[in-house]
Protein backbone atom coordinates (compact mmCIF):
# COMPACT_ATOMS: atom_id res chain seq x y z
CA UNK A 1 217.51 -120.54 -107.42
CA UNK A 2 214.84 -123.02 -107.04
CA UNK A 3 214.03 -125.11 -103.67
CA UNK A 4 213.63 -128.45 -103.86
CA UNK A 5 210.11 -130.02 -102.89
CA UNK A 6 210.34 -132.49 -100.65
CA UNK A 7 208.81 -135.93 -101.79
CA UNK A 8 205.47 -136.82 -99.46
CA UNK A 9 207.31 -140.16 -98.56
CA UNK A 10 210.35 -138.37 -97.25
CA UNK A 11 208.19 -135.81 -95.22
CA UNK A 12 206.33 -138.98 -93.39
CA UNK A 13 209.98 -140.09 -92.26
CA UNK A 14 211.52 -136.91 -90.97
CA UNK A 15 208.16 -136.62 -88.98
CA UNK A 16 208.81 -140.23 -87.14
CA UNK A 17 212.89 -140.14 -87.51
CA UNK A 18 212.63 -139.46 -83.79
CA UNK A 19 211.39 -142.81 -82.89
CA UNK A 20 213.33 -144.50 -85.63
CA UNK A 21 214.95 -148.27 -84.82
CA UNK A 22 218.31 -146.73 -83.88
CA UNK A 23 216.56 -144.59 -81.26
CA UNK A 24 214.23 -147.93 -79.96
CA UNK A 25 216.03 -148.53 -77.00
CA UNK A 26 216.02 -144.32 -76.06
CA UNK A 27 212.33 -144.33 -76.29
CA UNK A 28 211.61 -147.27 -75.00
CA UNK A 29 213.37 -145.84 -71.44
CA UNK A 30 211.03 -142.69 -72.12
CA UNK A 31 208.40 -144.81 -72.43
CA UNK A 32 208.78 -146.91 -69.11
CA UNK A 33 209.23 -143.55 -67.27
CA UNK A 34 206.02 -142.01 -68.88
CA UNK A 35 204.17 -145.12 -67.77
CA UNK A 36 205.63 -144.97 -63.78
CA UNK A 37 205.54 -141.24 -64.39
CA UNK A 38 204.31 -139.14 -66.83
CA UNK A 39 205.73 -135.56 -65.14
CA UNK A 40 209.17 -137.16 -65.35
CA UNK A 41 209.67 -137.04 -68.87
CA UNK A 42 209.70 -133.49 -71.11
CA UNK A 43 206.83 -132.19 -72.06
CA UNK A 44 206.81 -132.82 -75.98
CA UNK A 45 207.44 -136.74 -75.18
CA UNK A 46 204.46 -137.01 -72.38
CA UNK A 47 202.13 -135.10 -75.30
CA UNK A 48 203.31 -137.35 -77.94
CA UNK A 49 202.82 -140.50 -75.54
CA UNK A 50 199.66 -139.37 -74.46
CA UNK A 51 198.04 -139.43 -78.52
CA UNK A 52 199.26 -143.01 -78.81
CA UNK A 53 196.07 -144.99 -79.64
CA UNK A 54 194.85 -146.58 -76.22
CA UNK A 55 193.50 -150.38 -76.44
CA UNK A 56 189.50 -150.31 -76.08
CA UNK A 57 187.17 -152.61 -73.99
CA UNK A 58 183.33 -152.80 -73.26
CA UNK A 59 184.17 -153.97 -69.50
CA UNK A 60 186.78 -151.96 -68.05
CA UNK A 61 190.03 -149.61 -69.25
CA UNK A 62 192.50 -151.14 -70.14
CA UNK A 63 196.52 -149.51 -69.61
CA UNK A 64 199.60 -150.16 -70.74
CA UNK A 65 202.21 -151.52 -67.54
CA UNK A 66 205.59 -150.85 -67.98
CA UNK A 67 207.71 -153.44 -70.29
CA UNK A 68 210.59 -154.28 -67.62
CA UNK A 69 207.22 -156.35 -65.77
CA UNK A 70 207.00 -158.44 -68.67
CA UNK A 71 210.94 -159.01 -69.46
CA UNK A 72 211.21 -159.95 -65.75
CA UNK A 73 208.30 -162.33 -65.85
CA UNK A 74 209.33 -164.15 -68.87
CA UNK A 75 213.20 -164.49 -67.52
CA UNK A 76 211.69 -165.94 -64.66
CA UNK A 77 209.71 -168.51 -66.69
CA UNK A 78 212.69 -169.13 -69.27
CA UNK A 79 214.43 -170.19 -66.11
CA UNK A 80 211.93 -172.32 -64.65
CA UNK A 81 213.18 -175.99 -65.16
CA UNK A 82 211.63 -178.08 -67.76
CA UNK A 83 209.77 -181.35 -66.09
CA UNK A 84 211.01 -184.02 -68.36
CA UNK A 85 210.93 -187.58 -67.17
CA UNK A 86 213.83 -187.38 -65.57
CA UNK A 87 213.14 -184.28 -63.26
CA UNK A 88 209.40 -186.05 -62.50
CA UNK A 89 211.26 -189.52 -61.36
CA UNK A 90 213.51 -187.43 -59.36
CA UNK A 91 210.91 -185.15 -57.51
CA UNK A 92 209.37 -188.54 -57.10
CA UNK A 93 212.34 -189.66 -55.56
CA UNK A 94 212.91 -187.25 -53.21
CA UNK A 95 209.28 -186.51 -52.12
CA UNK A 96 209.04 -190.70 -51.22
CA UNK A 97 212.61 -189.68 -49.10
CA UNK A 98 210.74 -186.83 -47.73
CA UNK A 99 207.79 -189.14 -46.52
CA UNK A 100 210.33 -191.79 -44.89
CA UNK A 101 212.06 -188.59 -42.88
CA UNK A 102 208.92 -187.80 -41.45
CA UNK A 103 208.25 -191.88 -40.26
CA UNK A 104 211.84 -191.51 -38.88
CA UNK A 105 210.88 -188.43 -36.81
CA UNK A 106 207.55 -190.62 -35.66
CA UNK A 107 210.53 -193.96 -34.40
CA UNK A 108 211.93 -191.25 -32.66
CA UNK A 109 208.76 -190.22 -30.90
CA UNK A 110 207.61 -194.12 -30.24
CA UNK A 111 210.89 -194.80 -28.48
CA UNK A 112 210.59 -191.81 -26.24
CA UNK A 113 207.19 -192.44 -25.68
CA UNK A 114 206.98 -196.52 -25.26
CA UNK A 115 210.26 -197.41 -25.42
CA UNK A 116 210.33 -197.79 -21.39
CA UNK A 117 208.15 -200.62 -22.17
CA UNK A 118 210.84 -202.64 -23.41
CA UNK A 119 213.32 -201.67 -20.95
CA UNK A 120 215.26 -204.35 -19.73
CA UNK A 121 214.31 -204.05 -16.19
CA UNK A 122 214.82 -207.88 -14.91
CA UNK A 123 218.21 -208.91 -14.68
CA UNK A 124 217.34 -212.49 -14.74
CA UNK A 125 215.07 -211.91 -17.43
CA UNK A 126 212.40 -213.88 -16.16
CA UNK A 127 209.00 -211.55 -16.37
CA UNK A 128 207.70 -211.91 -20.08
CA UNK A 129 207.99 -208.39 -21.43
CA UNK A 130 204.63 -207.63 -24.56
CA UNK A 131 206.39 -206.57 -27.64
CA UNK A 132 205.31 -202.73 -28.97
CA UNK A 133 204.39 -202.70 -32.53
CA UNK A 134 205.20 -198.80 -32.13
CA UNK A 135 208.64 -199.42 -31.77
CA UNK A 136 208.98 -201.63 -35.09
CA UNK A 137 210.13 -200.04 -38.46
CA UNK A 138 207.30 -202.15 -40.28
CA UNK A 139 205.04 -199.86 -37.89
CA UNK A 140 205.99 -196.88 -39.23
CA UNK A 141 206.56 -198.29 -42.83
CA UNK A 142 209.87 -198.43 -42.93
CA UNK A 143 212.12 -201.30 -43.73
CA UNK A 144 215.86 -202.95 -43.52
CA UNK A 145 216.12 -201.64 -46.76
CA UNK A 146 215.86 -198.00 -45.14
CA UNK A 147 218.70 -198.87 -42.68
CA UNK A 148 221.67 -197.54 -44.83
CA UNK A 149 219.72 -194.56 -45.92
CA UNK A 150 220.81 -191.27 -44.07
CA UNK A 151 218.25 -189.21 -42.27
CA UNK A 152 218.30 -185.88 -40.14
CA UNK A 153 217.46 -186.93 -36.28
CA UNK A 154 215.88 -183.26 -35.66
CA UNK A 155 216.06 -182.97 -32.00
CA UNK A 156 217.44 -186.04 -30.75
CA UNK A 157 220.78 -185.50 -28.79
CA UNK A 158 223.14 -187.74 -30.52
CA UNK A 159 225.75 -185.15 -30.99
CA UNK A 160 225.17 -185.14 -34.94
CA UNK A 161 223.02 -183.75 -37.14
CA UNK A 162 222.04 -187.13 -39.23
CA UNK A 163 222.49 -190.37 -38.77
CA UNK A 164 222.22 -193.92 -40.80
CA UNK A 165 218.42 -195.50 -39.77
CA UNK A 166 220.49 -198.12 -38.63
CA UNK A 167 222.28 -196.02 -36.21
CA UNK A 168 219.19 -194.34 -35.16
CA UNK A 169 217.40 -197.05 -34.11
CA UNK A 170 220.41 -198.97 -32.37
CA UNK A 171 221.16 -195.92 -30.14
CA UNK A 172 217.20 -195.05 -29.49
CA UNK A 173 217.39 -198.56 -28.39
CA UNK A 174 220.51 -198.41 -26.19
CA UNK A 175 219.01 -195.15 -24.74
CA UNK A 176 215.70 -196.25 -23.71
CA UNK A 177 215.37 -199.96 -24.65
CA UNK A 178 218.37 -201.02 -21.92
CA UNK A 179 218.81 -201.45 -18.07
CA UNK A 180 216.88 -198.02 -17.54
CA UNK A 181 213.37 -197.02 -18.75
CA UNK A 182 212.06 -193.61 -18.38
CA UNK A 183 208.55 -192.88 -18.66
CA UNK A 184 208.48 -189.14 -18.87
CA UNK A 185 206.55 -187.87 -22.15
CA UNK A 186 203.68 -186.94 -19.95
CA UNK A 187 205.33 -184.16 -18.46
CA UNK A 188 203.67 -180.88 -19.58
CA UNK A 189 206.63 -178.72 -19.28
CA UNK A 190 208.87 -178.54 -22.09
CA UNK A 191 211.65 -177.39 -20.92
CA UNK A 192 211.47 -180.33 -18.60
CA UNK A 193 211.11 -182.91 -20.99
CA UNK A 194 213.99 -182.07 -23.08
CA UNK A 195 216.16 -181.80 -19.99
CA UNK A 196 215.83 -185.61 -19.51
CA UNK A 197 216.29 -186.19 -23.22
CA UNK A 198 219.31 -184.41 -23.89
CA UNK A 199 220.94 -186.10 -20.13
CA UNK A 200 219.85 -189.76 -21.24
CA UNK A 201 220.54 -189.70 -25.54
CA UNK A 202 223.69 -187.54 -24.68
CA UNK A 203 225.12 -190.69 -23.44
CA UNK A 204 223.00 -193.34 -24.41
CA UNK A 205 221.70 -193.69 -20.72
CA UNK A 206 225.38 -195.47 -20.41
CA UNK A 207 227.10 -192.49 -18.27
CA UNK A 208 230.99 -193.32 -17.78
CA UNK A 209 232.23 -193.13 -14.38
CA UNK A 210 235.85 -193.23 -13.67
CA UNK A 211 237.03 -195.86 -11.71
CA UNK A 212 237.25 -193.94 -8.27
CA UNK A 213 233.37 -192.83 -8.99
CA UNK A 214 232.15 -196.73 -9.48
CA UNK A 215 234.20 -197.56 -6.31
CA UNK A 216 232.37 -195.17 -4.09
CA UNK A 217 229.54 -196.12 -5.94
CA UNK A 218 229.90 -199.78 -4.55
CA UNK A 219 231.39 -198.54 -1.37
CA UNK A 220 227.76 -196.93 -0.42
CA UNK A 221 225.91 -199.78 -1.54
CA UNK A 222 227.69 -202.48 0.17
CA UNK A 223 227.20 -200.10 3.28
CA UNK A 224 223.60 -200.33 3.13
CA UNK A 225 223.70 -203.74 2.44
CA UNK A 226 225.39 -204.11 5.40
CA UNK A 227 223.26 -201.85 7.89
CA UNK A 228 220.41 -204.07 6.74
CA UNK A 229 221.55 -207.24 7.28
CA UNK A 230 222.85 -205.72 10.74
CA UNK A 231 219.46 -204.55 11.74
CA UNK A 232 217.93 -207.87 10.77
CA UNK A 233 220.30 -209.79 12.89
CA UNK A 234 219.82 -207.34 15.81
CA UNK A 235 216.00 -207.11 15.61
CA UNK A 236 215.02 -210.85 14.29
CA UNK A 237 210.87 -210.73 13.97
CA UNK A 238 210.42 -206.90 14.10
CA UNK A 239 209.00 -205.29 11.03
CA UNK A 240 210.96 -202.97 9.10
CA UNK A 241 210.82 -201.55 5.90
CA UNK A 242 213.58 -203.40 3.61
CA UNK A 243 216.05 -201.69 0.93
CA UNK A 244 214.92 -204.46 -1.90
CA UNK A 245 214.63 -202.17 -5.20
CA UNK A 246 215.88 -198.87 -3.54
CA UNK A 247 219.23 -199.24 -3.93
CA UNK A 248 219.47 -197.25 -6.85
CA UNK A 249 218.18 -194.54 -4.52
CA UNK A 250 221.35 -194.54 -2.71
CA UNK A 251 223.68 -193.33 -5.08
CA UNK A 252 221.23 -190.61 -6.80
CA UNK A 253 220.75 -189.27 -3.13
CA UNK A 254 224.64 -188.74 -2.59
CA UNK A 255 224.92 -187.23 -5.95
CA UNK A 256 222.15 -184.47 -4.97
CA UNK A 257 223.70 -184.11 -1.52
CA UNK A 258 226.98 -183.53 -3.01
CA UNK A 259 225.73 -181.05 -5.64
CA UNK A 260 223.68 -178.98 -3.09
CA UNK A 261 226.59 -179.00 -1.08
CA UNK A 262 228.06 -176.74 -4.03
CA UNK A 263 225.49 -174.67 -3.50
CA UNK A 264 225.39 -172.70 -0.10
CA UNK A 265 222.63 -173.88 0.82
CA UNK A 266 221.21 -173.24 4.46
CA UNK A 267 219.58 -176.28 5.10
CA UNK A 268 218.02 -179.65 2.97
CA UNK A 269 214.69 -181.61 3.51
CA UNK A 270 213.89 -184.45 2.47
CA UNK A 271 210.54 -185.90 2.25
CA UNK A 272 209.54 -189.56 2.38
CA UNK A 273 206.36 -191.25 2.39
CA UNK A 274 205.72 -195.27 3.16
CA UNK A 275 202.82 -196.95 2.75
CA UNK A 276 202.24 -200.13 4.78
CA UNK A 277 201.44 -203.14 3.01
């Protein structure tokens, strides 16, 4: 009995049937682990890895890096989003709303800053008050337009997050644009600073008093009033200081007296200074 040569062409493909296409994806695991590790793969597959023609350069060497990099890399970029005209008027259309958030956060800062300057201070509104071009949308290129648009208020005490422009600037205005002004952005500490903003935009420097609270309120300054007018009519001529624009003093004082009180405390100074005129 005779053995069959084998035909040259059929000896070329039992030599390679080990890496045929039904094996691809087998080697192609081998592969990644010879290139992350070549001691973690058996021996005959790091030897047969290791022939595999190398790519040549006249600068440097050049490897091979493992093939999960580059599937990773181009899934990344197949879900990148296409810029079409659409997606470039849209970024365009948010980075403009981007740019108007920031000149929101800058009204913010104005008021805070100036907006005791436009406190109204006289109640018989005679004294001319200058306008502040800080406190104007124009100023911070902004417009009525802008006034329905909805914009984050960052730190401002409101009690919500965001807020139409037009209700920003109606209660920055009501909080430091009204009967009270409060010049206090110069104070270094910041702790301090934002103690006075959060107790005047909490309530819009409009704090509600019940009606007991306004009635002792007016009880203590009609008591002054009176202890004035008493010691003008007992000392006619003799020079006194006078309680014109301290009034306001009257109630703060009981309020501190009444919350050290609360306190324990030992003892409580006050300190006063007067300057003659």
């Amino acid at each position: 009995m005779t053995q069959a040569t084998p035909i040259p062409g059929m000896l070329a493909q039992w030599a390679t049937s080990h890496i045929a296409g039904v094996n691809a994806e087998y080697v192609d695991a081998l592969y990644e682990q010879y290139l992350q590790d070549p001691n973690a793969i058996p021996p005959e597959w790091r030897d047969y890895f290791d022939q595999l023609p190398r790519v040549a350069s006249d600068t440097h060497a050049l490897h091979d890096v493992p093939h999960s990099v580059l599937r990773d890399r181009f899934a990344r970029i197949s879900k990148m989003r296409v810029r079409t005209d659409a997606t470039v008027a849209q970024d365009s259309h948010a980075t403009e709303y981007e740019r108007k958030q920031v000149r929101v956060v800058q009204l913010i800062s104005a008021y805070r800053q100036r907006g005791h300057q436009q406190a109204q201070l006289d109640p018989l509104a005679l004294a001319q008050r200058p306008s502040v071009p800080d406190l104007d949308l124009t100023f911070h290129e902004l417009s009525e337009a802008d006034l329905d648009t909805t914009f984050q208020v960052g730190t401002v005490y409101f009690g919500r997050p965001e807020a139409t422009l037009a209700n920003i600037r109606d209660d920055l205005a009501a909080t430091y644009c009204g009967t009270m002004g409060a010049e206090f952005m110069h104070i270094v500490n910041t702790e301090e600073r934002h103690w006075i903003m959060s107790r005047m935009e909490a309530v819009r420097s409009a704090p509600e008093f019940s009606a007991e609270q306004r009635l002792n309120i007016l009880r203590q300054l009609n008591g002054a009033e009176g202890l004035e007018r008493s010691l003008g009519s007992k000392y006619p001529g003799t020079k006194r200081f006078g309680l014109e624009g301290g009034e306001s003093l009257i109630p703060m004082m009981s309020e501190a007296i009444q919350r050290i009180g609360g306190m324990a405390p030992k003892k409580s100074v006050s300190a006063w200074r007067t300057v003659a005129g």
